[in-house]
Protein backbone atom coordinates (compact mmCIF):
# COMPACT_ATOMS: atom_id res chain seq x y z
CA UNK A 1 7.50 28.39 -2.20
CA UNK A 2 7.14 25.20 -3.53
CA UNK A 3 3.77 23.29 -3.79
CA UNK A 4 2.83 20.93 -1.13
CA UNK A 5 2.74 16.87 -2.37
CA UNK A 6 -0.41 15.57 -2.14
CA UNK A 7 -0.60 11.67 -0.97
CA UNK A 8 -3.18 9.20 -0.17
CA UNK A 9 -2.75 6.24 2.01
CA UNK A 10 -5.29 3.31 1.82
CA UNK A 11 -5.95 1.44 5.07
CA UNK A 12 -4.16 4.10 7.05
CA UNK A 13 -6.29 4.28 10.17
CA UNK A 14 -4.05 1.72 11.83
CA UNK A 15 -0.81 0.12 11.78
CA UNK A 16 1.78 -0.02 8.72
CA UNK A 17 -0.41 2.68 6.53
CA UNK A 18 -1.25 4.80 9.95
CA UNK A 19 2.69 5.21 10.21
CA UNK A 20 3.57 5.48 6.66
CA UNK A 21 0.41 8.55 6.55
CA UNK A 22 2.43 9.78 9.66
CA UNK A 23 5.73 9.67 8.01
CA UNK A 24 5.04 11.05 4.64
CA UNK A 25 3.18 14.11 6.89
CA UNK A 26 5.96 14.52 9.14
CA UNK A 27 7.81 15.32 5.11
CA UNK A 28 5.30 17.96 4.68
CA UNK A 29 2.96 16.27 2.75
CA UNK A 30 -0.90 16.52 2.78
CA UNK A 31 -2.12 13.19 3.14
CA UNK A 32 -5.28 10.99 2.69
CA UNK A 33 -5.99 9.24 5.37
CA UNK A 34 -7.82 6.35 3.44
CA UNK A 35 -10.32 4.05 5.09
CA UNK A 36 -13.35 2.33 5.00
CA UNK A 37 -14.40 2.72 8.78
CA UNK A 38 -15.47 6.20 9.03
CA UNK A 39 -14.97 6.87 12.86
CA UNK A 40 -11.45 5.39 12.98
CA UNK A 41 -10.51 7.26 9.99
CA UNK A 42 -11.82 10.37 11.35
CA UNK A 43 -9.95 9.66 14.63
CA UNK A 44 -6.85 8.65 12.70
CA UNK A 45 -6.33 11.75 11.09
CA UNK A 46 -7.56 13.66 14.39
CA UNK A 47 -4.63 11.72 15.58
CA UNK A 48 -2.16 12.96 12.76
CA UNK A 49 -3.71 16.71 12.92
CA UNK A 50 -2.87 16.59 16.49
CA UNK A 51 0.80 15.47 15.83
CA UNK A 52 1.34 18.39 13.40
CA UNK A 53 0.73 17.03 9.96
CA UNK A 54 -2.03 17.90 7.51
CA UNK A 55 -3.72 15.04 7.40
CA UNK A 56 -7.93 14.52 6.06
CA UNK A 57 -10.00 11.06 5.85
CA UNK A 58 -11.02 10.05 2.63
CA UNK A 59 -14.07 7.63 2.93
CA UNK A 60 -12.30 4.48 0.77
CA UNK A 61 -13.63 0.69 -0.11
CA UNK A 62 -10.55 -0.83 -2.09
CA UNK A 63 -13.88 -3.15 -2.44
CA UNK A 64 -16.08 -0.96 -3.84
CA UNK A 65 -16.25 0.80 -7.22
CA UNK A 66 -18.28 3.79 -6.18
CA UNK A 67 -16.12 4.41 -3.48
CA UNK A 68 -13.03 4.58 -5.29
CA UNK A 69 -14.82 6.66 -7.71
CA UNK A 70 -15.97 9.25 -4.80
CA UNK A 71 -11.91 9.32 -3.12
CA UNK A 72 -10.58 10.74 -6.62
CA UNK A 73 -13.41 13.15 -7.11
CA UNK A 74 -12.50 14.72 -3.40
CA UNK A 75 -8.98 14.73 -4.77
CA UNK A 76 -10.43 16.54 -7.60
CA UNK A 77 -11.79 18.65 -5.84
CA UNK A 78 -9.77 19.63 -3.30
CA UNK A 79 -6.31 19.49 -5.42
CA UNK A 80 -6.89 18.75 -8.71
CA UNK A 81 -3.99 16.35 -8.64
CA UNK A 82 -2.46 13.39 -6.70
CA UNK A 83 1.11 12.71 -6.17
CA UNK A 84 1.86 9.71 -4.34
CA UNK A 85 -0.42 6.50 -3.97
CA UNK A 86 0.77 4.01 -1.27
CA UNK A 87 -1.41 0.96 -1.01
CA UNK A 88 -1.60 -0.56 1.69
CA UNK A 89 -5.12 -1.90 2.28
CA UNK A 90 -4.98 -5.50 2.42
CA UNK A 91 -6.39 -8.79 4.22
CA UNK A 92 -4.64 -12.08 5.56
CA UNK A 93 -7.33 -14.21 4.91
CA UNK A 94 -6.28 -17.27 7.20
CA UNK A 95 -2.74 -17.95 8.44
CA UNK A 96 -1.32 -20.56 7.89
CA UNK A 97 -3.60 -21.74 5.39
CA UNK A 98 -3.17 -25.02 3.63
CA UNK A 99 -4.02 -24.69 -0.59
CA UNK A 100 -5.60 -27.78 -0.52
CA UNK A 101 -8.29 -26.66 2.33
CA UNK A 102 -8.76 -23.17 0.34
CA UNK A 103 -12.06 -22.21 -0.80
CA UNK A 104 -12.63 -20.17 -4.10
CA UNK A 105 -14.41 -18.09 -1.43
CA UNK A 106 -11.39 -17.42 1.02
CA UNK A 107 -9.14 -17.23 -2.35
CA UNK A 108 -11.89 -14.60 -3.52
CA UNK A 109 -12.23 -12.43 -0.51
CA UNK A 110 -8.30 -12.15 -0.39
CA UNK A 111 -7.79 -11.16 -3.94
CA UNK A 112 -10.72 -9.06 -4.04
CA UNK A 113 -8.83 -6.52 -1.69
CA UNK A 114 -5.11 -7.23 -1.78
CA UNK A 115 -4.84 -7.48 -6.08
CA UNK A 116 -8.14 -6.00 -7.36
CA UNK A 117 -8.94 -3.06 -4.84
CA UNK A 118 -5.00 -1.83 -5.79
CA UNK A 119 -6.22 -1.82 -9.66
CA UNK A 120 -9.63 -0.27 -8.60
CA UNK A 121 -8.10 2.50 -7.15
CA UNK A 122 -5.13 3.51 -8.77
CA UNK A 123 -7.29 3.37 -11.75
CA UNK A 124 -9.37 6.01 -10.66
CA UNK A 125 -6.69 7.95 -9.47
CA UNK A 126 -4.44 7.76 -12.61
CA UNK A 127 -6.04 11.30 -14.13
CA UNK A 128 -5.21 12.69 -11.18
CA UNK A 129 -1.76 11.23 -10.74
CA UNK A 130 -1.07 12.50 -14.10
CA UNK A 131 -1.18 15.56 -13.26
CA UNK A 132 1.90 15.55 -10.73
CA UNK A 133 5.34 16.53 -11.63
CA UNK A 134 6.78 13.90 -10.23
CA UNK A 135 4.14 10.81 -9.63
CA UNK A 136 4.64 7.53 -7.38
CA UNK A 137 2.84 4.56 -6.92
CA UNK A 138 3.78 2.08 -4.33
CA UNK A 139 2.19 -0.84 -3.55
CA UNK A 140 2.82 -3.09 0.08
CA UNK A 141 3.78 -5.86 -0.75
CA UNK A 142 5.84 -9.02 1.00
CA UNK A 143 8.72 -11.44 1.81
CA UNK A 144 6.22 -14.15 1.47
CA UNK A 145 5.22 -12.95 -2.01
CA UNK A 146 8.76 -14.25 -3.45
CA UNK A 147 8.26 -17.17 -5.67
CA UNK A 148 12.42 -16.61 -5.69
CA UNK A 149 12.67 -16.94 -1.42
CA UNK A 150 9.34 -19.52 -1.22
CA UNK A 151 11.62 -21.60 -3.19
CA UNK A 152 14.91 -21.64 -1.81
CA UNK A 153 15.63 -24.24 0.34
CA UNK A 154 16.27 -23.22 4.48
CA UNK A 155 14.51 -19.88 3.87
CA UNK A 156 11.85 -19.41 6.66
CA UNK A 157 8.81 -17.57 5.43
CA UNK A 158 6.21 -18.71 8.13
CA UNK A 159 3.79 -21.29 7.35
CA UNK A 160 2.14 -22.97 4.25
CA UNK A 161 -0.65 -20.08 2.53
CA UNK A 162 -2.95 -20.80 0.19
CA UNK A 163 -4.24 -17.40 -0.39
CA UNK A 164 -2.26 -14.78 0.99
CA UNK A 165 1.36 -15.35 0.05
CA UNK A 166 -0.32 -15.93 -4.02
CA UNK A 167 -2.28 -12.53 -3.69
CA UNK A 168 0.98 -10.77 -2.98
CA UNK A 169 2.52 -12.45 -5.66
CA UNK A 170 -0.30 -11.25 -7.88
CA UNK A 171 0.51 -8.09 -6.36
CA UNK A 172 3.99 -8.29 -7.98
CA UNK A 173 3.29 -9.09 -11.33
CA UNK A 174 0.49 -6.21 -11.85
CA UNK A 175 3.27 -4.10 -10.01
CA UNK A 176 5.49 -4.46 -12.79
CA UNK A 177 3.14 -4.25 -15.69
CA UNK A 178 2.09 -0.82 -14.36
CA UNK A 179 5.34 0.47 -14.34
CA UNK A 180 6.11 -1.03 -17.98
CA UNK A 181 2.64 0.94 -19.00
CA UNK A 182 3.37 4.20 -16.81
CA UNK A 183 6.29 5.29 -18.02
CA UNK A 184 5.88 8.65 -16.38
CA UNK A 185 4.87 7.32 -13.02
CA UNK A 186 7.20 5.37 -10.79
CA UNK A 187 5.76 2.00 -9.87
CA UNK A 188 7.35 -0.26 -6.67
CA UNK A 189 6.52 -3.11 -4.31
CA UNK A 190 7.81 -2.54 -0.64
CA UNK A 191 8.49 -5.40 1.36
CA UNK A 192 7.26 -3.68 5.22
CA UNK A 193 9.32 -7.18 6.90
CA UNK A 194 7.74 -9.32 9.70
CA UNK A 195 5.52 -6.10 11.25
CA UNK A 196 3.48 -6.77 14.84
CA UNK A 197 0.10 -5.87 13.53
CA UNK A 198 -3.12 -7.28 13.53
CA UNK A 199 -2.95 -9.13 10.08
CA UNK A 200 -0.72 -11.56 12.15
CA UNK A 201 -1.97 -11.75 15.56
CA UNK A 202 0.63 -8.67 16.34
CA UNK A 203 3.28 -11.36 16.24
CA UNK A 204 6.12 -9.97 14.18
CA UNK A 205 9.42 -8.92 15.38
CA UNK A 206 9.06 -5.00 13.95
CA UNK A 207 7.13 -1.75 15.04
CA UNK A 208 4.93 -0.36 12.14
CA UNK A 209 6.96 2.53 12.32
CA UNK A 210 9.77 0.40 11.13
CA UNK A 211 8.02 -1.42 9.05
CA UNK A 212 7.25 2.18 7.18
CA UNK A 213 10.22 3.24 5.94
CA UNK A 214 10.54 1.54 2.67
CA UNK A 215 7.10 2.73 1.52
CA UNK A 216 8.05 6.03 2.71
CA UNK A 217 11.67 5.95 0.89
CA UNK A 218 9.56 4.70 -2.32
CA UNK A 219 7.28 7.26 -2.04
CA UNK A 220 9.73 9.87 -1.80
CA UNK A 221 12.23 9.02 -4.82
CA UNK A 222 14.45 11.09 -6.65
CA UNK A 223 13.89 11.25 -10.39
CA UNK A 224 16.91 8.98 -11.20
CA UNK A 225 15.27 6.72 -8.92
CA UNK A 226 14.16 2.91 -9.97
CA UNK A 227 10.73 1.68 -11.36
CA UNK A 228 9.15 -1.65 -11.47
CA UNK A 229 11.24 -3.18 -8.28
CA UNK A 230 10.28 -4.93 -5.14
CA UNK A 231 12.51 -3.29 -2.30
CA UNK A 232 12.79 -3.77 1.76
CA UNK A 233 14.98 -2.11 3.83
CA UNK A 234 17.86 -3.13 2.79
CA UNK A 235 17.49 -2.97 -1.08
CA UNK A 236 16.15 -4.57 -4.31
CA UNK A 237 14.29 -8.31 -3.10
CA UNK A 238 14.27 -11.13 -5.78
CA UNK A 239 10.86 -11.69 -7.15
């Protein structure tokens, strides 16, 4: 019998990472169910548990050091390895938001979670991804992250932002220095599309299961399979 994967999810009490958790557990995977509030991530992975998959909350900041520190330790623990990272975790800030009205403060709070909490913990769980035979990382990113599409003329990306669409594109370019560095560990940016959830009032145009399946796919790569790309559904998406 082969052994189980071992995944963690951050933000997955809710929405894209609750269906992506879902997804990776309906796979047969034993998955983190990473997030900060403690009864919704307890009732999350009630939720998955009751569904059939073998889910568990893992208490997780993306803000805080010692809480990063305390999710690989129970990984530790409990496995003594990771497999698959997906983070998710992130934070609009305000949308649409003008750069000339942003605030170091707004541009702060936004980076703090959506670039540096994805650095905070997959650095603490690097040992333990290390470990795995066959290691992935993937982080959510966006359309709206694409200096390539923000720049081409008649492409609609929503509204001006000031802080949000540049933490994305932060996002990117750590993405791909982490899969130059990691050569062992496969590194990619998923591009969920325009997902109805709450970091946009639930307006978008796809479920959050649908919205899942590239992080899944990315998660679940073959060995031959790429590193250091930004994919959607329907392939490779220019940078």
């Amino acid at each position: 019998m082969s052994e189980q994967t071992i995944a963690l999810v951050t933000g997955a009490n809710k929405g894209i990472g609750y269906e992506i958790a879902a997804g990776l557990g309906a796979l047969g995977m034993s998955v983190g169910v990473g997030a900060r509030d403690r009864q919704r991530g307890e009732e999350a992975a009630a939720k998955l548990q009751a569904e059939g998959v073998a889910a568990f909350f893992v208490p997780l900041d993306v803000t805080d050091d010692e809480s990063a520190t305390e999710a690989a330790a129970l990984f530790e623990e409990r496995f003594g390895r990771l497999d698959v990272l997906v983070n998710n975790a992130a934070i609009a800030g305000g949308w649409p938001d003008q750069p000339s009205t942003a605030t170091p403060e707004s541009i702060r709070a936004v980076v703090e979670t959506n670039v540096i909490g994805v650095v905070r913990v997959t650095n603490a769980l690097l040992p333990l991804l290390s470990r795995s035979a066959r290691p992935r990382i993937v982080n959510l990113s966006s359309h709206v992250a694409s200096l390539t599409l923000q720049s081409t003329p008649d492409v609609t990306l929503g509204g001006v932002s000031g802080t949000y669409s540049p933490s994305k594109t932060y996002l990117n370019a750590i993405t791909v220095q982490y899969a130059k560095e990691l050569e062992n560990i496969k590194v990619n940016g998923a591009c969920p599309g325009y997902v109805a959830t709450d970091l946009n009032g639930f307006q978008g145009r796809d479920t959050p299961a649908e919205g899942a399946r590239i992080a899944i796919r990315l998660a679940t790569l073959p060995d031959d399979g790429p590193t250091g790309g930004l994919f959607d559904h329907s392939g490779p998406v220019p940078w």
